[in-house]
N, C-alpha and C. Protein backbone atom coordinates (compact mmCIF):
# COMPACT_ATOMS: atom_id res chain seq x y z
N UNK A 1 -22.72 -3.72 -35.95
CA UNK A 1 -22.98 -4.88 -36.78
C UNK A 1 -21.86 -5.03 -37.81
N UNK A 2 -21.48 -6.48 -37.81
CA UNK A 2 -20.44 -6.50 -38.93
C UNK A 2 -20.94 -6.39 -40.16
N UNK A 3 -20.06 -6.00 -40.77
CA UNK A 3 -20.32 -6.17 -42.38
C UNK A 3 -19.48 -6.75 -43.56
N UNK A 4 -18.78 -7.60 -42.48
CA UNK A 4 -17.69 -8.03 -43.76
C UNK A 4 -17.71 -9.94 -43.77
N UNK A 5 -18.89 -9.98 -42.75
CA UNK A 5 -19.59 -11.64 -42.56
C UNK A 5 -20.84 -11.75 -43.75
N UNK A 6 -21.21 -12.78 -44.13
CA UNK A 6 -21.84 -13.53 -44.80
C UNK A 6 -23.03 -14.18 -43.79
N UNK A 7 -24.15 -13.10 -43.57
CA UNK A 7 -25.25 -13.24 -42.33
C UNK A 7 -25.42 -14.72 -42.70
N UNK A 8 -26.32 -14.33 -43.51
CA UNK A 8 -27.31 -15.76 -44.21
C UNK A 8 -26.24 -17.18 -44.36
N UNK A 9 -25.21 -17.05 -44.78
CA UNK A 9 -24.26 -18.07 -45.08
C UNK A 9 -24.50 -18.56 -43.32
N UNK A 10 -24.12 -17.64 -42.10
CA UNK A 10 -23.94 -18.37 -40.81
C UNK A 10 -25.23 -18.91 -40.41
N UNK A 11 -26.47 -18.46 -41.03
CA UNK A 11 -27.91 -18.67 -40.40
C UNK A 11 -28.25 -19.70 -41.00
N UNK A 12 -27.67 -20.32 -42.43
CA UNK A 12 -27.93 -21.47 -42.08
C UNK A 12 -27.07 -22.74 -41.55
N UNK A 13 -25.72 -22.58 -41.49
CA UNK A 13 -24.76 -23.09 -41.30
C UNK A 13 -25.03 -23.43 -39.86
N UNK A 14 -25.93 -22.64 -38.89
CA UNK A 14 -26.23 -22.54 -37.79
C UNK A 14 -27.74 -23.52 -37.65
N UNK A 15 -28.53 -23.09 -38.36
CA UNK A 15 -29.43 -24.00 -38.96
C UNK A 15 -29.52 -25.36 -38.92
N UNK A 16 -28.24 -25.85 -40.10
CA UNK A 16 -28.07 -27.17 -40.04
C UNK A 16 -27.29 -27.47 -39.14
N UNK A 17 -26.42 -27.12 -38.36
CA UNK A 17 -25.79 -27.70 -37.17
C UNK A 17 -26.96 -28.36 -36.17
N UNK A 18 -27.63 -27.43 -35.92
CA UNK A 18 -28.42 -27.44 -34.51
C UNK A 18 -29.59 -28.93 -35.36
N UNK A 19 -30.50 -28.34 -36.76
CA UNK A 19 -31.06 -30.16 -37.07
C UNK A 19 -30.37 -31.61 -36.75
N UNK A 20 -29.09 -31.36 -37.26
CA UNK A 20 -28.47 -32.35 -37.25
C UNK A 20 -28.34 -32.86 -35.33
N UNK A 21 -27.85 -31.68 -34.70
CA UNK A 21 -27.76 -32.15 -33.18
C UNK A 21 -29.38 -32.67 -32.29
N UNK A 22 -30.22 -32.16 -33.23
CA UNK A 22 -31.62 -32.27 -32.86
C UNK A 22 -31.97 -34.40 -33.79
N UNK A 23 -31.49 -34.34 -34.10
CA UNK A 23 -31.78 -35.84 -34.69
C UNK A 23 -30.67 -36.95 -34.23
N UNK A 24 -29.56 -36.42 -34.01
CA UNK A 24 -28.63 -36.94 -32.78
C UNK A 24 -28.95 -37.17 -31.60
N UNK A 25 -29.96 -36.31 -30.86
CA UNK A 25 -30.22 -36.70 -29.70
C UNK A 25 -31.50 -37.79 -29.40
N UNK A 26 -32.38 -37.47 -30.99
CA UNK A 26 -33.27 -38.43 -31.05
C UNK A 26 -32.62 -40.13 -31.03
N UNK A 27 -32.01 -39.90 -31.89
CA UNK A 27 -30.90 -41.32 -31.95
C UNK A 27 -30.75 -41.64 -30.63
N UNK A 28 -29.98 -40.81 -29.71
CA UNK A 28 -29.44 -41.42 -28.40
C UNK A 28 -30.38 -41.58 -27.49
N UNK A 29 -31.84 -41.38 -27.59
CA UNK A 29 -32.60 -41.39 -26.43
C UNK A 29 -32.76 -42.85 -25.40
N UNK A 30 -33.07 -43.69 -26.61
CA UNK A 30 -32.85 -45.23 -26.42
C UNK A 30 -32.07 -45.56 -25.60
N UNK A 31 -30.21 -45.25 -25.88
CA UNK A 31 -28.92 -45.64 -25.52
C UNK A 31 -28.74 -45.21 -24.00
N UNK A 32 -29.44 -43.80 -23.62
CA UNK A 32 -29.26 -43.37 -22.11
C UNK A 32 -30.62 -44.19 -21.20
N UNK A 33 -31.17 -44.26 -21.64
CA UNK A 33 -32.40 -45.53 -20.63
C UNK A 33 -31.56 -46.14 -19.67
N UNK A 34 -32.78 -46.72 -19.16
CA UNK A 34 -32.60 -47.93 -17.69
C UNK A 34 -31.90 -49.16 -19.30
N UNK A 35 -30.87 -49.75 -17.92
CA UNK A 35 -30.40 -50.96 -18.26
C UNK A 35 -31.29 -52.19 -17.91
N UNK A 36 -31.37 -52.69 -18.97
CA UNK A 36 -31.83 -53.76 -18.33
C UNK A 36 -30.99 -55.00 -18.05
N UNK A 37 -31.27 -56.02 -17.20
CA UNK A 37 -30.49 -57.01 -17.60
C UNK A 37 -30.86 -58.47 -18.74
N UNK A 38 -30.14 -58.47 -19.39
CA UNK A 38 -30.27 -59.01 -20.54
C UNK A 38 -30.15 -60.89 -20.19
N UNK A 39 -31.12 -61.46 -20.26
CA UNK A 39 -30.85 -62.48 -19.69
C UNK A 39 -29.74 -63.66 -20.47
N UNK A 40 -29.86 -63.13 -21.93
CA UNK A 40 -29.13 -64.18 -22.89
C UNK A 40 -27.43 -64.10 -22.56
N UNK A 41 -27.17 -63.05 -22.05
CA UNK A 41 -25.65 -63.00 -21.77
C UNK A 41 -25.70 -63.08 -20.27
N UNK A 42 -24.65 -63.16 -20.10
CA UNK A 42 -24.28 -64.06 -18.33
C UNK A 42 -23.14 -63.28 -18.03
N UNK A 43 -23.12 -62.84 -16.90
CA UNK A 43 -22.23 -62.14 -16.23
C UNK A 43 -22.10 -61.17 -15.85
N UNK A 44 -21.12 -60.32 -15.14
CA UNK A 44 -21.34 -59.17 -14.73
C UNK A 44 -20.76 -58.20 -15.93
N UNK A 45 -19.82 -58.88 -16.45
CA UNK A 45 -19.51 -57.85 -17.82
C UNK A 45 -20.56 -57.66 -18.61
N UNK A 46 -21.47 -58.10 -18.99
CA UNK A 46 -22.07 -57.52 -20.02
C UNK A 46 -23.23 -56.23 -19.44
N UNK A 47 -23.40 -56.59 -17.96
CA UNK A 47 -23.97 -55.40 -17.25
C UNK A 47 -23.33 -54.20 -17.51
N UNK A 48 -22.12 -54.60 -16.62
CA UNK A 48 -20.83 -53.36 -16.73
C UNK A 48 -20.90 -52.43 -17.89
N UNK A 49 -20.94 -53.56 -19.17
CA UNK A 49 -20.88 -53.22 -20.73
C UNK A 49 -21.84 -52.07 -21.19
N UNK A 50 -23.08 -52.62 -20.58
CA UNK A 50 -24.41 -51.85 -20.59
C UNK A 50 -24.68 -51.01 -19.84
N UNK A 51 -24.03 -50.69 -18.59
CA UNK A 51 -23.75 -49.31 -18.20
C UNK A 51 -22.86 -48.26 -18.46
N UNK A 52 -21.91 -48.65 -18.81
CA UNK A 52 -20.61 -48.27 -19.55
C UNK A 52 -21.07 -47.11 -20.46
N UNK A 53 -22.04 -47.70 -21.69
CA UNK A 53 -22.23 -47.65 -22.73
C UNK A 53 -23.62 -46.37 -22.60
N UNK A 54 -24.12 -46.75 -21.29
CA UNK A 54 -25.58 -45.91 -20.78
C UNK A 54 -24.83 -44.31 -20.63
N UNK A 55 -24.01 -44.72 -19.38
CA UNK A 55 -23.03 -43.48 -18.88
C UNK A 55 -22.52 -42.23 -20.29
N UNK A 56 -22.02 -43.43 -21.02
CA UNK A 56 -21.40 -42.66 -22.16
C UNK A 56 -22.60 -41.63 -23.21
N UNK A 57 -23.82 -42.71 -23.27
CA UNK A 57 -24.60 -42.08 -23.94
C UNK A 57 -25.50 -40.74 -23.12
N UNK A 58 -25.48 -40.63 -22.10
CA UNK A 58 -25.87 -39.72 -21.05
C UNK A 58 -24.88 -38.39 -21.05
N UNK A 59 -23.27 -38.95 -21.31
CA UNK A 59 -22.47 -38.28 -21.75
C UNK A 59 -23.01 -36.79 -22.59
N UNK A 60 -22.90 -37.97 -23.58
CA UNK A 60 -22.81 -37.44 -25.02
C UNK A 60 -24.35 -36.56 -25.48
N UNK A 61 -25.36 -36.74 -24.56
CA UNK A 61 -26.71 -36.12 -24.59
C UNK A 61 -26.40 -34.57 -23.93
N UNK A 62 -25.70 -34.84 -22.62
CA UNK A 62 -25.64 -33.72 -21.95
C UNK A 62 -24.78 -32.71 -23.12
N UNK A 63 -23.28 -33.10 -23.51
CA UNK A 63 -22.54 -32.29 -24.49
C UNK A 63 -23.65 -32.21 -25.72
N UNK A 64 -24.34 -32.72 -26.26
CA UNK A 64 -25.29 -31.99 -26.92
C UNK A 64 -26.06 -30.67 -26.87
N UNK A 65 -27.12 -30.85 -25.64
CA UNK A 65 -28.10 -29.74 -25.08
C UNK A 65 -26.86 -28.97 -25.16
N UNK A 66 -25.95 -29.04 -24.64
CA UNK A 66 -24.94 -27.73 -24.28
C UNK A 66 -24.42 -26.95 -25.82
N UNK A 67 -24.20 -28.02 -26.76
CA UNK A 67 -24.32 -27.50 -27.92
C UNK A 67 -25.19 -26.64 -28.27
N UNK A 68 -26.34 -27.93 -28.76
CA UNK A 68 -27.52 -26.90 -28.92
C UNK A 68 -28.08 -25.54 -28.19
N UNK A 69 -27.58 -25.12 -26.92
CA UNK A 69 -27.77 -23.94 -25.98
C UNK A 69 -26.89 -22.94 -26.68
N UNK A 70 -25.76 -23.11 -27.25
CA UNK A 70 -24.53 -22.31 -27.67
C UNK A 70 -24.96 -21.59 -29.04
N UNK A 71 -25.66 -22.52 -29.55
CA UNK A 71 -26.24 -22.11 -31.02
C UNK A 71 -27.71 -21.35 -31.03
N UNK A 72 -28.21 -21.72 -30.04
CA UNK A 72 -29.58 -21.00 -29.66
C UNK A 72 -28.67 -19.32 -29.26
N UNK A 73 -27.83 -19.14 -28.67
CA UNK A 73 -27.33 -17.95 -28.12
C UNK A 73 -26.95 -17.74 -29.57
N UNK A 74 -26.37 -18.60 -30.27
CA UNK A 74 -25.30 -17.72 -31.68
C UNK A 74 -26.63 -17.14 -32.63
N UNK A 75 -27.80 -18.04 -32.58
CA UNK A 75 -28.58 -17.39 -33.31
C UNK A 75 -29.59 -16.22 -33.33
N UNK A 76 -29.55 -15.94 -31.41
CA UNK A 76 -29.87 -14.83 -31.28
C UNK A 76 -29.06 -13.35 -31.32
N UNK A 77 -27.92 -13.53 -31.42
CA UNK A 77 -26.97 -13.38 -31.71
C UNK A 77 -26.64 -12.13 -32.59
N UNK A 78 -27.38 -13.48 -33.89
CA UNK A 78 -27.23 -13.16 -35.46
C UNK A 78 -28.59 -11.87 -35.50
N UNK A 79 -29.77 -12.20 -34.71
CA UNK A 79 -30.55 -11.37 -35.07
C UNK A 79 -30.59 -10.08 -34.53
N UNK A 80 -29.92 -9.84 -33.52
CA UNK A 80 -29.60 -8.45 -32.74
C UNK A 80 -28.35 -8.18 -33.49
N UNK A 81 -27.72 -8.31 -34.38
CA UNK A 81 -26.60 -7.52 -35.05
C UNK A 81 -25.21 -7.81 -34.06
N UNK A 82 -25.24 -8.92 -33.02
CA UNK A 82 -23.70 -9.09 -32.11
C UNK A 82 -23.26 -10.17 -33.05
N UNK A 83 -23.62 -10.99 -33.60
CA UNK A 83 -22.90 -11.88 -34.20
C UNK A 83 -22.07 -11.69 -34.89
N UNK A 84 -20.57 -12.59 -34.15
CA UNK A 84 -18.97 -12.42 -34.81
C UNK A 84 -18.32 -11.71 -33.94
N UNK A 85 -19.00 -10.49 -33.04
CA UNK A 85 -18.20 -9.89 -32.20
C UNK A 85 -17.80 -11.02 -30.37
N UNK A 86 -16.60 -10.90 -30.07
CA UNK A 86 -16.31 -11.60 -28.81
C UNK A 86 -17.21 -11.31 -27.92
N UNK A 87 -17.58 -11.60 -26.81
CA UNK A 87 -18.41 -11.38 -26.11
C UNK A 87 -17.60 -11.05 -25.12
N UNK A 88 -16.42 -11.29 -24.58
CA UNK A 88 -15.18 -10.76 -23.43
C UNK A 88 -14.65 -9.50 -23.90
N UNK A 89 -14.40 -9.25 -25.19
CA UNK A 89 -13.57 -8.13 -25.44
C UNK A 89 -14.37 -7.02 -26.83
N UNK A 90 -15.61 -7.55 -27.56
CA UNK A 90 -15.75 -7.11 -28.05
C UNK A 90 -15.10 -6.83 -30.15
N UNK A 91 -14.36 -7.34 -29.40
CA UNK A 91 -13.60 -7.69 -31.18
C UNK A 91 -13.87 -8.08 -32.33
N UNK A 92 -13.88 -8.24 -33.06
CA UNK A 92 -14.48 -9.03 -34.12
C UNK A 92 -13.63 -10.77 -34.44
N UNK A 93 -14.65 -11.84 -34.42
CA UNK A 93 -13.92 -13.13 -34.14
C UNK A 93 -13.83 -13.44 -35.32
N UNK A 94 -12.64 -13.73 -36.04
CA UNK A 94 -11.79 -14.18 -36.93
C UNK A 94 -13.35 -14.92 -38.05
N UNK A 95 -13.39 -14.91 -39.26
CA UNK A 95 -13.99 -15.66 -40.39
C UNK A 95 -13.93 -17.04 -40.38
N UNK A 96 -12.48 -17.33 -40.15
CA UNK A 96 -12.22 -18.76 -40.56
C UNK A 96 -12.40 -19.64 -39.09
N UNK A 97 -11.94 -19.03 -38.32
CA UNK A 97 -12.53 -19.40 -36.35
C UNK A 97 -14.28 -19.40 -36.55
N UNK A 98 -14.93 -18.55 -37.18
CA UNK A 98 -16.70 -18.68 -37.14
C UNK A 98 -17.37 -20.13 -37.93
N UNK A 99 -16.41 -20.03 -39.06
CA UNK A 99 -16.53 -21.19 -40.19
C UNK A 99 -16.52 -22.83 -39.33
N UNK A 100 -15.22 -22.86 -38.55
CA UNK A 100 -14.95 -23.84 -37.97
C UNK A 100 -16.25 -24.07 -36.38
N UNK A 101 -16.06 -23.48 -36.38
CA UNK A 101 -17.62 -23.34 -35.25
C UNK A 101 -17.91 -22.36 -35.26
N UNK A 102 -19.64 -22.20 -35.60
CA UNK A 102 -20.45 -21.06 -35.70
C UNK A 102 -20.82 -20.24 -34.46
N UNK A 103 -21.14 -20.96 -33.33
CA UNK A 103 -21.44 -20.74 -32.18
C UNK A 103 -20.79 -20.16 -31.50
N UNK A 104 -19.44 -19.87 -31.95
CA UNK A 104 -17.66 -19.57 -31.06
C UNK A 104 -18.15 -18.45 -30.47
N UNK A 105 -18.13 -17.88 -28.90
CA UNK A 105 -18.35 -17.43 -28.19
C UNK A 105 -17.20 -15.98 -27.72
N UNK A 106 -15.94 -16.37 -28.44
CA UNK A 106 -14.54 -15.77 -28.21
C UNK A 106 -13.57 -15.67 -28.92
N UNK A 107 -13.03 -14.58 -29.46
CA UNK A 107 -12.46 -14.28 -30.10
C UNK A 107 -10.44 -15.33 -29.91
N UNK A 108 -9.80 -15.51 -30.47
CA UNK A 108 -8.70 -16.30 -30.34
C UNK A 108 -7.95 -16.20 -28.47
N UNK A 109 -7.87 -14.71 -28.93
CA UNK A 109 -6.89 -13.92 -27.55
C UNK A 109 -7.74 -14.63 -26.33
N UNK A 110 -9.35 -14.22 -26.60
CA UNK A 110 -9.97 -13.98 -25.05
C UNK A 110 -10.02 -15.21 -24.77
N UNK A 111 -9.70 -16.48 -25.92
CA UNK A 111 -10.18 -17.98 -25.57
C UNK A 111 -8.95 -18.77 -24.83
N UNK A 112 -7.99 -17.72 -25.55
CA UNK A 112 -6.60 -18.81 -24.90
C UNK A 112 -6.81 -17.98 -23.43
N UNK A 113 -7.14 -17.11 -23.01
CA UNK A 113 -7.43 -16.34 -21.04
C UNK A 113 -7.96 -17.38 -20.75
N UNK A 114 -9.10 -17.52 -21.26
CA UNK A 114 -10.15 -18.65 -20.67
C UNK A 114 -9.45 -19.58 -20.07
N UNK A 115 -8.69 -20.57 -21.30
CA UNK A 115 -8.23 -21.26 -21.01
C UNK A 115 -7.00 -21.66 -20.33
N UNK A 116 -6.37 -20.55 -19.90
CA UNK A 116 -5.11 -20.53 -18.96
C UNK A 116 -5.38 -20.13 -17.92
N UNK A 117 -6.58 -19.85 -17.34
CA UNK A 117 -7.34 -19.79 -15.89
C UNK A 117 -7.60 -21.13 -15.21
């Protein structure tokens, strides 16, 4: 277990991330629905428009849950004493890398592997 992190500072920082993504998705529930067609506008663009816009919000629901899944892991995380350590290498993940996202899964090194695979 680390000891040179600020538990409580990440538990709630983790906290309010995940409310906030939890009232975000309430927001978007509407936006991913069936399209309807709108009879006051005419054409196929404003369909297009309204699927466009569906797609995107379906998007942006899915990158949510996936959020919210990342933070459900960071906060169990926090309570078994792994939180901050990499999960590939074991290391301890940088303060100011945790600050910027709480959830961070990987330490700098193991993230740039990831990402050059």
């Amino acid at each position: 277990m680390r000891n040179d992190i600020d538990l409580e500072y990440f538990h709630r920082l983790l906290e309010e991330k995940y409310g906030d993504l939890i009232a975000r998705q309430d927001d978007q529930k509407g936006a991913a629905g069936i399209v309807e067609l709108d009879q006051t506008r005419v054409g196929r663009l404003s369909r297009m428009d309204a699927l466009q816009q569906q797609a995107m919000a379906r998007a942006s629901a899915r990158r949510s849950t996936t959020e919210l899944q990342r933070i459900d892991a960071a906060l169990v995380r926090l309570r078994t004493g792994e939180y901050g350590s990499c999960l590939n290498c074991g290391q301890d993940i940088g303060i100011k890398r945790l600050e910027v996202d709480p959830g961070v899964l990987n330490c700098m090194t193991c993230a740039r592997l990831v990402e050059s695979r």
